[in-house]
C-alpha atoms as a PDB file:
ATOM      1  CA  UNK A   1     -22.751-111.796   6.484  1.00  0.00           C
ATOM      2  CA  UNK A   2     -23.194-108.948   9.154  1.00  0.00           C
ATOM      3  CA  UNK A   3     -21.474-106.488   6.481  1.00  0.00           C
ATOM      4  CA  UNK A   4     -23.660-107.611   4.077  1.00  0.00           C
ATOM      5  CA  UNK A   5     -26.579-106.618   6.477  1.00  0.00           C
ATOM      6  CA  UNK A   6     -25.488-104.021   7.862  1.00  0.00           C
ATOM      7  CA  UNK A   7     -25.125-102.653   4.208  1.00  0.00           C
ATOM      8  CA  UNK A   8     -29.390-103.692   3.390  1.00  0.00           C
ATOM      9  CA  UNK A   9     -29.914-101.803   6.384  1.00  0.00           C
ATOM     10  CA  UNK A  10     -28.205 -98.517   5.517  1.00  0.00           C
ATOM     11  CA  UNK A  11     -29.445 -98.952   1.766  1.00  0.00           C
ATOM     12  CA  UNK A  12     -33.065 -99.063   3.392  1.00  0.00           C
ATOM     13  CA  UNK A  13     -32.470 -96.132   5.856  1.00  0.00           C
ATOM     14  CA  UNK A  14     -31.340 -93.838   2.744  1.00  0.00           C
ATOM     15  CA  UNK A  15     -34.084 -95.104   0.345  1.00  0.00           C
ATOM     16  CA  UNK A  16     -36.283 -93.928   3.060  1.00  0.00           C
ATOM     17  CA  UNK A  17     -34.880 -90.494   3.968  1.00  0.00           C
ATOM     18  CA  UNK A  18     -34.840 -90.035   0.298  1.00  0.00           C
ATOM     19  CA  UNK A  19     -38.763 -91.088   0.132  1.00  0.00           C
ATOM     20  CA  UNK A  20     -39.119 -88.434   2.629  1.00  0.00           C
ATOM     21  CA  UNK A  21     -37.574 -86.080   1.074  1.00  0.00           C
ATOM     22  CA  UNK A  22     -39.310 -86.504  -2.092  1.00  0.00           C
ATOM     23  CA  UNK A  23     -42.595 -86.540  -0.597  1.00  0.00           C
ATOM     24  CA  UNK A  24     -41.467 -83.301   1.107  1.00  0.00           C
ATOM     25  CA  UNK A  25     -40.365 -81.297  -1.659  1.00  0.00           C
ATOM     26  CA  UNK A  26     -43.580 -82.680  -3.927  1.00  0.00           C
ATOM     27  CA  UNK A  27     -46.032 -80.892  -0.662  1.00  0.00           C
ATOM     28  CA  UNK A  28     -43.847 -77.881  -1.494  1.00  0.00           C
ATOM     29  CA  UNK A  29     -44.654 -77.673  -4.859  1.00  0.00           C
ATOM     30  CA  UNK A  30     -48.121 -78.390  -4.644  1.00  0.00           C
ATOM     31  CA  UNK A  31     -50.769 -75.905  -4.848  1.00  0.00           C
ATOM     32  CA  UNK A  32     -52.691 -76.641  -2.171  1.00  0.00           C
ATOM     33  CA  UNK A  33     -52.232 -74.649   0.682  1.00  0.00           C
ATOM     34  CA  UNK A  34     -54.136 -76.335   2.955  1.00  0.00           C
ATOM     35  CA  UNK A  35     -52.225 -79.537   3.110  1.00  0.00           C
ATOM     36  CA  UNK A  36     -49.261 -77.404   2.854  1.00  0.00           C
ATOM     37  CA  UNK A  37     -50.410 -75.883   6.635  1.00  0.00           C
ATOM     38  CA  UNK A  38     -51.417 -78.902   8.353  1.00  0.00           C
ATOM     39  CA  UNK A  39     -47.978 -80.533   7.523  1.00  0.00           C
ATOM     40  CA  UNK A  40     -46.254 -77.203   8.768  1.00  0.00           C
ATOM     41  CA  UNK A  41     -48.373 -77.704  11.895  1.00  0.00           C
ATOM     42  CA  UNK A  42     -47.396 -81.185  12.222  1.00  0.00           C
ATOM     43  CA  UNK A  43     -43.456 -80.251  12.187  1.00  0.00           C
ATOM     44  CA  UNK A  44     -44.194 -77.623  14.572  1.00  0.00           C
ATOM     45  CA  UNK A  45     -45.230 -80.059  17.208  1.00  0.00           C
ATOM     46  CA  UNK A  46     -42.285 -82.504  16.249  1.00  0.00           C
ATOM     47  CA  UNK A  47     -39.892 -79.469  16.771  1.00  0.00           C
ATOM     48  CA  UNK A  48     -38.557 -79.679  13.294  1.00  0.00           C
ATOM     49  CA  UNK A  49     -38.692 -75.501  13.003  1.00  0.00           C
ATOM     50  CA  UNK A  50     -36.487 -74.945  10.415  1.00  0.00           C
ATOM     51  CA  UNK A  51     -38.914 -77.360   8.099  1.00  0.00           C
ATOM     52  CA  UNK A  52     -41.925 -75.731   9.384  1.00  0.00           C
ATOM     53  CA  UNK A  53     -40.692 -72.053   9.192  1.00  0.00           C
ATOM     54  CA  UNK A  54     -39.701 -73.029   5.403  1.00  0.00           C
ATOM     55  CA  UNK A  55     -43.281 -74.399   4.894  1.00  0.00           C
ATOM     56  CA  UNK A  56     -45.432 -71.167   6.779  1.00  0.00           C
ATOM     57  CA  UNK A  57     -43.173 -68.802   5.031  1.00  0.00           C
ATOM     58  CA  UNK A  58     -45.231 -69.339   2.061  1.00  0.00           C
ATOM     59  CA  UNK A  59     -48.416 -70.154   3.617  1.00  0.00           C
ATOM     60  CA  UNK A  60     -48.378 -66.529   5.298  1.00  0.00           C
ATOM     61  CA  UNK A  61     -48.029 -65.095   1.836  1.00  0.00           C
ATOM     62  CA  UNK A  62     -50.881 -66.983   0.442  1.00  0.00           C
ATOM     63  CA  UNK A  63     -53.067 -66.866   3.284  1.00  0.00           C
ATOM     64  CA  UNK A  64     -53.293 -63.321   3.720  1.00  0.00           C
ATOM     65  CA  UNK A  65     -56.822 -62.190   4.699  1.00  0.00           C
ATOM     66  CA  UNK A  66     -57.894 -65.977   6.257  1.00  0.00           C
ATOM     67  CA  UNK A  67     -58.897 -67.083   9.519  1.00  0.00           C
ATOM     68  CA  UNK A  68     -55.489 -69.157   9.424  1.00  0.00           C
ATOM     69  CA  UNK A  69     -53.152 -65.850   8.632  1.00  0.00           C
ATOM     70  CA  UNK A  70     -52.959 -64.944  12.715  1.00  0.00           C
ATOM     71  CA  UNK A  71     -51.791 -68.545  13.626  1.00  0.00           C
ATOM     72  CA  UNK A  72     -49.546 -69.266  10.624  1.00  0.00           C
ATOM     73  CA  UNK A  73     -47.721 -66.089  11.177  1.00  0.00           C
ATOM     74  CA  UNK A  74     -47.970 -66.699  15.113  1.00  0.00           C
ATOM     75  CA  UNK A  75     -46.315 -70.043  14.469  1.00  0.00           C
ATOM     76  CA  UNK A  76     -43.827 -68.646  12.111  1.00  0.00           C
ATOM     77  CA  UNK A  77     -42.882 -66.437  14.433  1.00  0.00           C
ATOM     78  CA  UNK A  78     -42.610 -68.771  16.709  1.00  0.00           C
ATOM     79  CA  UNK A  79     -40.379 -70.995  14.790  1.00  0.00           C
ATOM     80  CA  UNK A  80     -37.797 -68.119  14.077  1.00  0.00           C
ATOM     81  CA  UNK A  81     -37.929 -67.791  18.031  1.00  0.00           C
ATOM     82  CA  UNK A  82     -37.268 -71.310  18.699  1.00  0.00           C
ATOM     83  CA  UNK A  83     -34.296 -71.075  15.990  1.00  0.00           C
ATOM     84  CA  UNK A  84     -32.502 -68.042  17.935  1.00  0.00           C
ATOM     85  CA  UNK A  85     -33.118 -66.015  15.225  1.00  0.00           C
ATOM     86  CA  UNK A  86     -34.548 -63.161  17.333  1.00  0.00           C
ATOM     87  CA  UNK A  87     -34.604 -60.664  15.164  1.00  0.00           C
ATOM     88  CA  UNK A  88     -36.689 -62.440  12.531  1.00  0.00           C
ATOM     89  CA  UNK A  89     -38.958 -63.480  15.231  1.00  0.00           C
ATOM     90  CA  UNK A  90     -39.801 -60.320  16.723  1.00  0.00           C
ATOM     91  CA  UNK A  91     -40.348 -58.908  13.202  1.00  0.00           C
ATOM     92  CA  UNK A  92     -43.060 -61.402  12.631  1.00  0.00           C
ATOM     93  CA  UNK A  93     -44.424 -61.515  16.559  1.00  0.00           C
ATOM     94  CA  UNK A  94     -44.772 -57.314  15.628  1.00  0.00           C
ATOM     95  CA  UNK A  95     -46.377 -57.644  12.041  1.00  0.00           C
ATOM     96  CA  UNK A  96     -48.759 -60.434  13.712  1.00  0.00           C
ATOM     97  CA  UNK A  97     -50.092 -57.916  16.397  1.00  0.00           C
ATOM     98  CA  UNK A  98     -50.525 -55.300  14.125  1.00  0.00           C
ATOM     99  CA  UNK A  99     -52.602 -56.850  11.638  1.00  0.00           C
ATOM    100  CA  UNK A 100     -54.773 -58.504  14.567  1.00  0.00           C
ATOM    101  CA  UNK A 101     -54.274 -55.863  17.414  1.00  0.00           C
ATOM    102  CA  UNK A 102     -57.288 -57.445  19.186  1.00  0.00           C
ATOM    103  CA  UNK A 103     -57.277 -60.868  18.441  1.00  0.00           C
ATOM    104  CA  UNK A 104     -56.304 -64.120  20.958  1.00  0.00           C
ATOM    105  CA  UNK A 105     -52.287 -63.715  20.036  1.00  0.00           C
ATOM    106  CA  UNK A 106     -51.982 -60.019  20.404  1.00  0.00           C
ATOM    107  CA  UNK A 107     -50.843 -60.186  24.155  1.00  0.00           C
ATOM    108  CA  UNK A 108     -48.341 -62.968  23.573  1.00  0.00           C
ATOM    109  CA  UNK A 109     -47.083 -61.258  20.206  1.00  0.00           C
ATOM    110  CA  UNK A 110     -46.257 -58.394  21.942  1.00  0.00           C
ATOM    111  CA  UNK A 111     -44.386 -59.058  25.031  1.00  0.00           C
ATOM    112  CA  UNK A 112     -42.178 -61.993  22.556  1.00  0.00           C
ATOM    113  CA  UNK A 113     -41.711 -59.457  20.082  1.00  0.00           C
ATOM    114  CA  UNK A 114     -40.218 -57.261  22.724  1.00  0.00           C
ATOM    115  CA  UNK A 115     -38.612 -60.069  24.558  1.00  0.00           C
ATOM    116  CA  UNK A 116     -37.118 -61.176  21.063  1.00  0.00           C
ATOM    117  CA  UNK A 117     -35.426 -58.078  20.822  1.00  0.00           C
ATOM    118  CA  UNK A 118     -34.002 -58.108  24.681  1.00  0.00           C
ATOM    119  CA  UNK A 119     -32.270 -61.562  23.571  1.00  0.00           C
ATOM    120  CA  UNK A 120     -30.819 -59.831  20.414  1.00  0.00           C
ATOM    121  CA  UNK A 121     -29.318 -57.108  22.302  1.00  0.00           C
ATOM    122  CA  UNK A 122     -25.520 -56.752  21.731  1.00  0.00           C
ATOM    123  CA  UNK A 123     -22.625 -56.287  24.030  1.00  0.00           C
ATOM    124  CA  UNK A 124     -22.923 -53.010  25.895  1.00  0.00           C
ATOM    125  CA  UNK A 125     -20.176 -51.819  25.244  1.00  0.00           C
ATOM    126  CA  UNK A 126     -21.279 -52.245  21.292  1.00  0.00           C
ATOM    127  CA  UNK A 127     -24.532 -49.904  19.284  1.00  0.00           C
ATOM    128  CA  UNK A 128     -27.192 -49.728  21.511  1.00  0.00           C
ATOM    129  CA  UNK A 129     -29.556 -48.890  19.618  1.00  0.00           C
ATOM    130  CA  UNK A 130     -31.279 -52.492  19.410  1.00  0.00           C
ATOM    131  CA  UNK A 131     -31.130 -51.847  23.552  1.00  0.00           C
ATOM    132  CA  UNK A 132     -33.448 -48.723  23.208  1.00  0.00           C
ATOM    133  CA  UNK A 133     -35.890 -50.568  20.501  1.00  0.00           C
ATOM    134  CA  UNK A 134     -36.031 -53.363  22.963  1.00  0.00           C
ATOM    135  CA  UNK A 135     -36.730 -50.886  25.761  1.00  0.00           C
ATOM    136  CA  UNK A 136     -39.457 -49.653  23.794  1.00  0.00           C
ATOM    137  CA  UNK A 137     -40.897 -52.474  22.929  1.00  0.00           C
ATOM    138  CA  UNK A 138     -41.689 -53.827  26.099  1.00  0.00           C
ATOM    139  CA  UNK A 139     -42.282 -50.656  27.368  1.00  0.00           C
ATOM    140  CA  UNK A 140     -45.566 -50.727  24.800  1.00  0.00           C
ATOM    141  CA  UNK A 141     -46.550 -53.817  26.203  1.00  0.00           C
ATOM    142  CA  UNK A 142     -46.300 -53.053  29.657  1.00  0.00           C
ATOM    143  CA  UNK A 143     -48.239 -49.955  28.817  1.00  0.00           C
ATOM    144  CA  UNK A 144     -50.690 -52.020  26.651  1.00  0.00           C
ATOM    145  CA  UNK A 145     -51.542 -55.145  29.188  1.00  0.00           C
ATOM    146  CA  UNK A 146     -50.618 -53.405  32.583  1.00  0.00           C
ATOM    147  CA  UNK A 147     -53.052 -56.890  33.773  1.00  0.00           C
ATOM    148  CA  UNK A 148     -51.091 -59.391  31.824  1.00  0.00           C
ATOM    149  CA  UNK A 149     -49.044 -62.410  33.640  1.00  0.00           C
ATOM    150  CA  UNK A 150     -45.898 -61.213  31.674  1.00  0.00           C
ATOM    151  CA  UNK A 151     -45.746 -57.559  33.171  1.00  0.00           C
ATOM    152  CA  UNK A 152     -42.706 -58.614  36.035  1.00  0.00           C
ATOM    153  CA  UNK A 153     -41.052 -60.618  33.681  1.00  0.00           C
ATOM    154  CA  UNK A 154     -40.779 -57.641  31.252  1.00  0.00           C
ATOM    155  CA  UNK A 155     -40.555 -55.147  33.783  1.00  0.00           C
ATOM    156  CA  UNK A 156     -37.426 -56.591  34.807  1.00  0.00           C
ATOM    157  CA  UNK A 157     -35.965 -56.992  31.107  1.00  0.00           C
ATOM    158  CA  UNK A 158     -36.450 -53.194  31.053  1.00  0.00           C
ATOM    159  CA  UNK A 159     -34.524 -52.973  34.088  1.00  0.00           C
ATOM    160  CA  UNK A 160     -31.728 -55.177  32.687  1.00  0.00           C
ATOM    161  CA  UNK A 161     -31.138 -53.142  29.572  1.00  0.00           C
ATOM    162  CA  UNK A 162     -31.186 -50.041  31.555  1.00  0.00           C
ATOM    163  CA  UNK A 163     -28.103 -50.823  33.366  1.00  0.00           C
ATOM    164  CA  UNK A 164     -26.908 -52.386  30.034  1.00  0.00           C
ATOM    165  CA  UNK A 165     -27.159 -48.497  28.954  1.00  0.00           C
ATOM    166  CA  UNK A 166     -25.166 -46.951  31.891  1.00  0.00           C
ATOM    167  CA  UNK A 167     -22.642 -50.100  31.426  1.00  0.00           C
ATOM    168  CA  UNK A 168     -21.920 -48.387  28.022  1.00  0.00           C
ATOM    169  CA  UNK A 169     -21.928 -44.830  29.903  1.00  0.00           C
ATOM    170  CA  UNK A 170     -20.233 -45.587  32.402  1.00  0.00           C
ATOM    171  CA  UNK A 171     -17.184 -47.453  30.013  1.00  0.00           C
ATOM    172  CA  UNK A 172     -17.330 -44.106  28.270  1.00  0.00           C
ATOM    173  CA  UNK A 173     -16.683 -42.077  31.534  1.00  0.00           C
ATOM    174  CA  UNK A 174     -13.752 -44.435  32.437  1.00  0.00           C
ATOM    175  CA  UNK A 175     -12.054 -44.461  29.139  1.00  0.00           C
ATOM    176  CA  UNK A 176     -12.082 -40.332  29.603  1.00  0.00           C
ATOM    177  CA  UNK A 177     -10.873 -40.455  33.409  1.00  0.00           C
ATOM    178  CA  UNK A 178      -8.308 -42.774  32.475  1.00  0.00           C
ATOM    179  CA  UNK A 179      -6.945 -40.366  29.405  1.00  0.00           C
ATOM    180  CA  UNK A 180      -6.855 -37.336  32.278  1.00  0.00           C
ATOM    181  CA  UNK A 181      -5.231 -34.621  30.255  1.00  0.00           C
ATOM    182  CA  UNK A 182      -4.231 -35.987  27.225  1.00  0.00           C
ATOM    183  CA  UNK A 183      -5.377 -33.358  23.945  1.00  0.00           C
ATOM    184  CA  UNK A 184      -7.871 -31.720  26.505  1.00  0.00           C
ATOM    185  CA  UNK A 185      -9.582 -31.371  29.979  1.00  0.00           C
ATOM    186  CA  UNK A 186     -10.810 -35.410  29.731  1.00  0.00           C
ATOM    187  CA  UNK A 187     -11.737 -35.325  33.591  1.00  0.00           C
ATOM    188  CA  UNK A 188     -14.392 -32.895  32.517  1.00  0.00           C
ATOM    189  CA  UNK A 189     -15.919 -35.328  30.061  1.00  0.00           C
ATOM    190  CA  UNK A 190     -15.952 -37.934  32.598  1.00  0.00           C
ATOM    191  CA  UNK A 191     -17.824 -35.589  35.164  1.00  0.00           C
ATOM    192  CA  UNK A 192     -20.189 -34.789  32.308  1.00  0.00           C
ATOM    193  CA  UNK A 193     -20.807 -38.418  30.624  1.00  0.00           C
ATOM    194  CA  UNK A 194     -21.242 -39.863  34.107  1.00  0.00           C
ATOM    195  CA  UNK A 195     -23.320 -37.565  35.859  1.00  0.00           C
ATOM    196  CA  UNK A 196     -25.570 -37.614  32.235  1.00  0.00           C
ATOM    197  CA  UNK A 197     -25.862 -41.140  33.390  1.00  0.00           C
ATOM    198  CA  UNK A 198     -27.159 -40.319  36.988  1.00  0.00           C
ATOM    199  CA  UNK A 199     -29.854 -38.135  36.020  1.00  0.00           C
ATOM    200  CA  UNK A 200     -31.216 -40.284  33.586  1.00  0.00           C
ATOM    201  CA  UNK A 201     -30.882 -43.471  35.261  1.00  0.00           C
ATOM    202  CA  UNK A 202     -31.153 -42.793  38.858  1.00  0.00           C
ATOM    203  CA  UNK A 203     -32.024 -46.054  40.418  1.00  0.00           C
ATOM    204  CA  UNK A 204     -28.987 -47.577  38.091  1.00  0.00           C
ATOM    205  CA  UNK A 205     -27.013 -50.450  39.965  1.00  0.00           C
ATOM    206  CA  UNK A 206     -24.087 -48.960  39.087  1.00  0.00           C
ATOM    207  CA  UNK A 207     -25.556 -45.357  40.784  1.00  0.00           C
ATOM    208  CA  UNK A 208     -22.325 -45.834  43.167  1.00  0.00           C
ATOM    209  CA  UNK A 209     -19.502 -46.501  40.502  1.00  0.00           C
ATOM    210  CA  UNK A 210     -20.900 -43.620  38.765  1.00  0.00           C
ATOM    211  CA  UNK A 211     -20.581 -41.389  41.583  1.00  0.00           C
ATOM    212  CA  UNK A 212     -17.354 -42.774  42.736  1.00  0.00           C
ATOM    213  CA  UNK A 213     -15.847 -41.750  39.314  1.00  0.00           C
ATOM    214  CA  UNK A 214     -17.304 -37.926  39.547  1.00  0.00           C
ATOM    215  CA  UNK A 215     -15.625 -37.499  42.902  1.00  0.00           C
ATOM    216  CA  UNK A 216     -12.086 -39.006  41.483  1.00  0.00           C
ATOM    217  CA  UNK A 217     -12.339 -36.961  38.022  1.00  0.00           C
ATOM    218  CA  UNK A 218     -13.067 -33.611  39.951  1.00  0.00           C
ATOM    219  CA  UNK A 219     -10.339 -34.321  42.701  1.00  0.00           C
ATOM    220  CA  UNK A 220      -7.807 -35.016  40.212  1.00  0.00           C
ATOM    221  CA  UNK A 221      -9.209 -32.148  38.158  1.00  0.00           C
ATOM    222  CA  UNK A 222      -7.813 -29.904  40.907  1.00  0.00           C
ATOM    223  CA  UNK A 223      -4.761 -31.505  41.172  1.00  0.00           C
ATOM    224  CA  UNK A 224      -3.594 -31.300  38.292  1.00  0.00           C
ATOM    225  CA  UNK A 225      -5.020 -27.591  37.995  1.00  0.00           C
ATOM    226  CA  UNK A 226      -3.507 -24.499  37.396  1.00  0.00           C
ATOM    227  CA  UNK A 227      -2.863 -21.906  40.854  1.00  0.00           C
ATOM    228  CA  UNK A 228      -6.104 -20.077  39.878  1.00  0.00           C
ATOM    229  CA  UNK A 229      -8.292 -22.839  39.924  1.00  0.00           C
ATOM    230  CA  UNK A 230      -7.041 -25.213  42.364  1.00  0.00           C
ATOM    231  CA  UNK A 231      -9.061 -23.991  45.105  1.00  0.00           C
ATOM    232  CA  UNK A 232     -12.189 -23.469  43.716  1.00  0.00           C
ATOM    233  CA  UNK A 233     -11.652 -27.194  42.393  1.00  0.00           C
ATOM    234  CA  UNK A 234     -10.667 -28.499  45.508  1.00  0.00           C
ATOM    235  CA  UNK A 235     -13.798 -26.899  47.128  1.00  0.00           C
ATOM    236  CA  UNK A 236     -15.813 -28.984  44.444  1.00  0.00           C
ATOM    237  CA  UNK A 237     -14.073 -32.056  45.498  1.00  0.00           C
ATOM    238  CA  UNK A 238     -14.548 -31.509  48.960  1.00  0.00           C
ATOM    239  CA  UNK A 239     -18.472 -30.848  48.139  1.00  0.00           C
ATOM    240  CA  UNK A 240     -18.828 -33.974  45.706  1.00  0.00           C
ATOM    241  CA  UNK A 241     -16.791 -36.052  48.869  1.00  0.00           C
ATOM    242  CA  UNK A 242     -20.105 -34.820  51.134  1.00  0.00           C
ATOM    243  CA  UNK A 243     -23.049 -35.673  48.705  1.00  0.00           C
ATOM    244  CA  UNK A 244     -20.869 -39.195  48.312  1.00  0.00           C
ATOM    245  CA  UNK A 245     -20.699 -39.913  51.822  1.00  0.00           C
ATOM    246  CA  UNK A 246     -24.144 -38.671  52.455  1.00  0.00           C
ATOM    247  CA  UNK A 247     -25.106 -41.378  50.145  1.00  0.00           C
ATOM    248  CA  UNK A 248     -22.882 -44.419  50.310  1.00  0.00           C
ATOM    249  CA  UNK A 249     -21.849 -44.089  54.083  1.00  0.00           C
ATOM    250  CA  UNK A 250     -21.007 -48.006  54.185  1.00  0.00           C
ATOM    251  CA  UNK A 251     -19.276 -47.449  50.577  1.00  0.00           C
ATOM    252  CA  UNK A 252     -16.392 -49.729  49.778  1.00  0.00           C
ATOM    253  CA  UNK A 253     -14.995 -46.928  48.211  1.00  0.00           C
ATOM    254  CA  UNK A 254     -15.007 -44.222  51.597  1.00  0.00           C
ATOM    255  CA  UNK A 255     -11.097 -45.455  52.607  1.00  0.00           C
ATOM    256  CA  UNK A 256     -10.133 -43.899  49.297  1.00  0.00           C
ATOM    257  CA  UNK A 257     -12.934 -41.149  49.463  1.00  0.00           C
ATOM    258  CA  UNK A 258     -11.433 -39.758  52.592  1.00  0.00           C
ATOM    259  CA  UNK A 259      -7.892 -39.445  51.754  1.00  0.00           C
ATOM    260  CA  UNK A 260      -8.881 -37.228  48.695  1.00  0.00           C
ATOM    261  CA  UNK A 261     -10.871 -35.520  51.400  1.00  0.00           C
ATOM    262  CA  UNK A 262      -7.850 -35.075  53.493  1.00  0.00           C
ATOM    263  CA  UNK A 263      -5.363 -34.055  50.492  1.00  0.00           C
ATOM    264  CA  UNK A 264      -8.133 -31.299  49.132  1.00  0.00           C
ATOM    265  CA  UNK A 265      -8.741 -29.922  52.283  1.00  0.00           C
ATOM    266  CA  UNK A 266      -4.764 -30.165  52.857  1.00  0.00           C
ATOM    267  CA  UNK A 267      -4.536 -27.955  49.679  1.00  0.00           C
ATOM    268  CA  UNK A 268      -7.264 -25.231  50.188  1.00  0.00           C
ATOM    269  CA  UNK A 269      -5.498 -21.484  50.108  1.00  0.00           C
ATOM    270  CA  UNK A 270      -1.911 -23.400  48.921  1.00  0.00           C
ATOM    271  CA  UNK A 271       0.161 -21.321  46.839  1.00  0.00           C
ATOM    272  CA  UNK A 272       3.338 -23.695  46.785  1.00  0.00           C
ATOM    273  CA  UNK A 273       3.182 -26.800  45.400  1.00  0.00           C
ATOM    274  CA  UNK A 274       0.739 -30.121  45.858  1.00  0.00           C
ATOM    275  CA  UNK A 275       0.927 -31.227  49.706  1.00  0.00           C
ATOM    276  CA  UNK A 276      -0.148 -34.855  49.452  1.00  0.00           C
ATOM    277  CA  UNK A 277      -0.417 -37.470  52.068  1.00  0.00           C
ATOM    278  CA  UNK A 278       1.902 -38.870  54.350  1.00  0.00           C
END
């Protein structure tokens, strides 16, 4: 008896999901647009975005040039955002400021657009070229609502994919330290990638790391150096050992700062072979 209506019960539960579902798919067919909206509006509050985003995908189409395109393609928008599909959203959040640059959304469609793209930022050690549109982005809204409740928010997103940039950099600098001399001068490409990084990034978390590296790529330049470079190396070591301790003076790096002090001044006007420390 309980099988029996447990069965009724499940044969009611499908009858009515598939009720639903025709009533659904008859609102998609139907020509009128305006029902069509309301019921995308209605899934939007339940939270039922993939529904709704189906829906307003057609209703922006067809409502082009209406006092309901900004909010349909606002909502839309915000659907794909709600979805994680950032990318979709901030195409949508973009294309919704531009055609109403002045309108109630256009703050909010900018700084998600931008914010969008800092949640679809990859790895940093992968392309970073959705990094720099993302730094862009917000950038423009920063730029365009200097007043607006968002600006520390996306301030510090900017900040975030900044040191997601000299991440990358400074992976590139210690993959060339850590080849040395392998098919080439590698310590020079270190020197050059990271200090790149320092200039255009100088308040960079990773400002120390950075600098850290320089000093160990141009002391073991001039160790392994040939006789008529080794001092003139080892004087650049020494100087690069200065402007480090100058800068990081409580560095957690100085123990190993000073013995390559020690060895290069050790090895200034040597002609015989490396004297390194006891």
């Amino acid at each position: 008896m309980r099988r029996t209506a447990s069965i009724v019960l499940f044969s009611m539960f499908v009858l009515a999901v598939l009720s639903g579902c025709s009533g659904y798919n008859k609102i998609l067919k139907a020509s009128d647009y305006n029902t069509k909206y309301s019921l995308a509006k209605t899934y939007f509050v339940e939270g039922r975005y993939t529904t709704c985003s189906s829906i307003l995908e057609e209703c922006v189409a067809y409502q082009r040039g209406t006092a309901q395109a900004e909010e349909s393609m606002y909502l839309l928008a915000t659907c794909y955002y709600n979805l994680q599909d950032y990318l979709s959203a901030s195409q949508y959040y973009l294309a919704c400021y531009r055609a109403f640059p002045n309108s109630t959304y256009s703050e909010n469609c900018l700084y998600w657009s931008g914010k969008s793209l800092f949640l679809d930022t990859p790895d940093p050690r992968l392309d970073a070229t959705s990094t720099e549109s993302a730094i862009i982005q917000l950038q423009r809204f920063v730029e365009t609502f200097p007043e607006s409740k968002y600006r520390p928010e996306a301030e510090e997103m900017i900040y975030v994919m900044y040191d997601r940039l000299v991440e990358k950099e400074l992976s590139t600098a210690d993959l060339y330290y850590n080849m040395g001399n392998y098919l080439g001068n590698n310590y020079r490409s270190c020197i050059i990638v990271a200090q790149n990084a320092l200039r255009d990034f100088p308040y960079t978390k990773y400002r120390e790391k950075l600098s850290m590296l320089v000093l160990k790529a141009k002391f073991q330049m001039a160790q392994e150096s040939v006789l008529d470079k080794r001092d003139d190396r080892y004087r650049d070591a020494i100087d690069e050992y200065y402007a480090f301790k100058n800068e990081f003076p409580e560095s957690s790096y100085m123990k190993e700062a000073d013995k390559m002090f020690r060895v290069s001044t050790k090895n200034l006007g040597n002609k015989n072979q490396i004297i390194e420390e006891d």
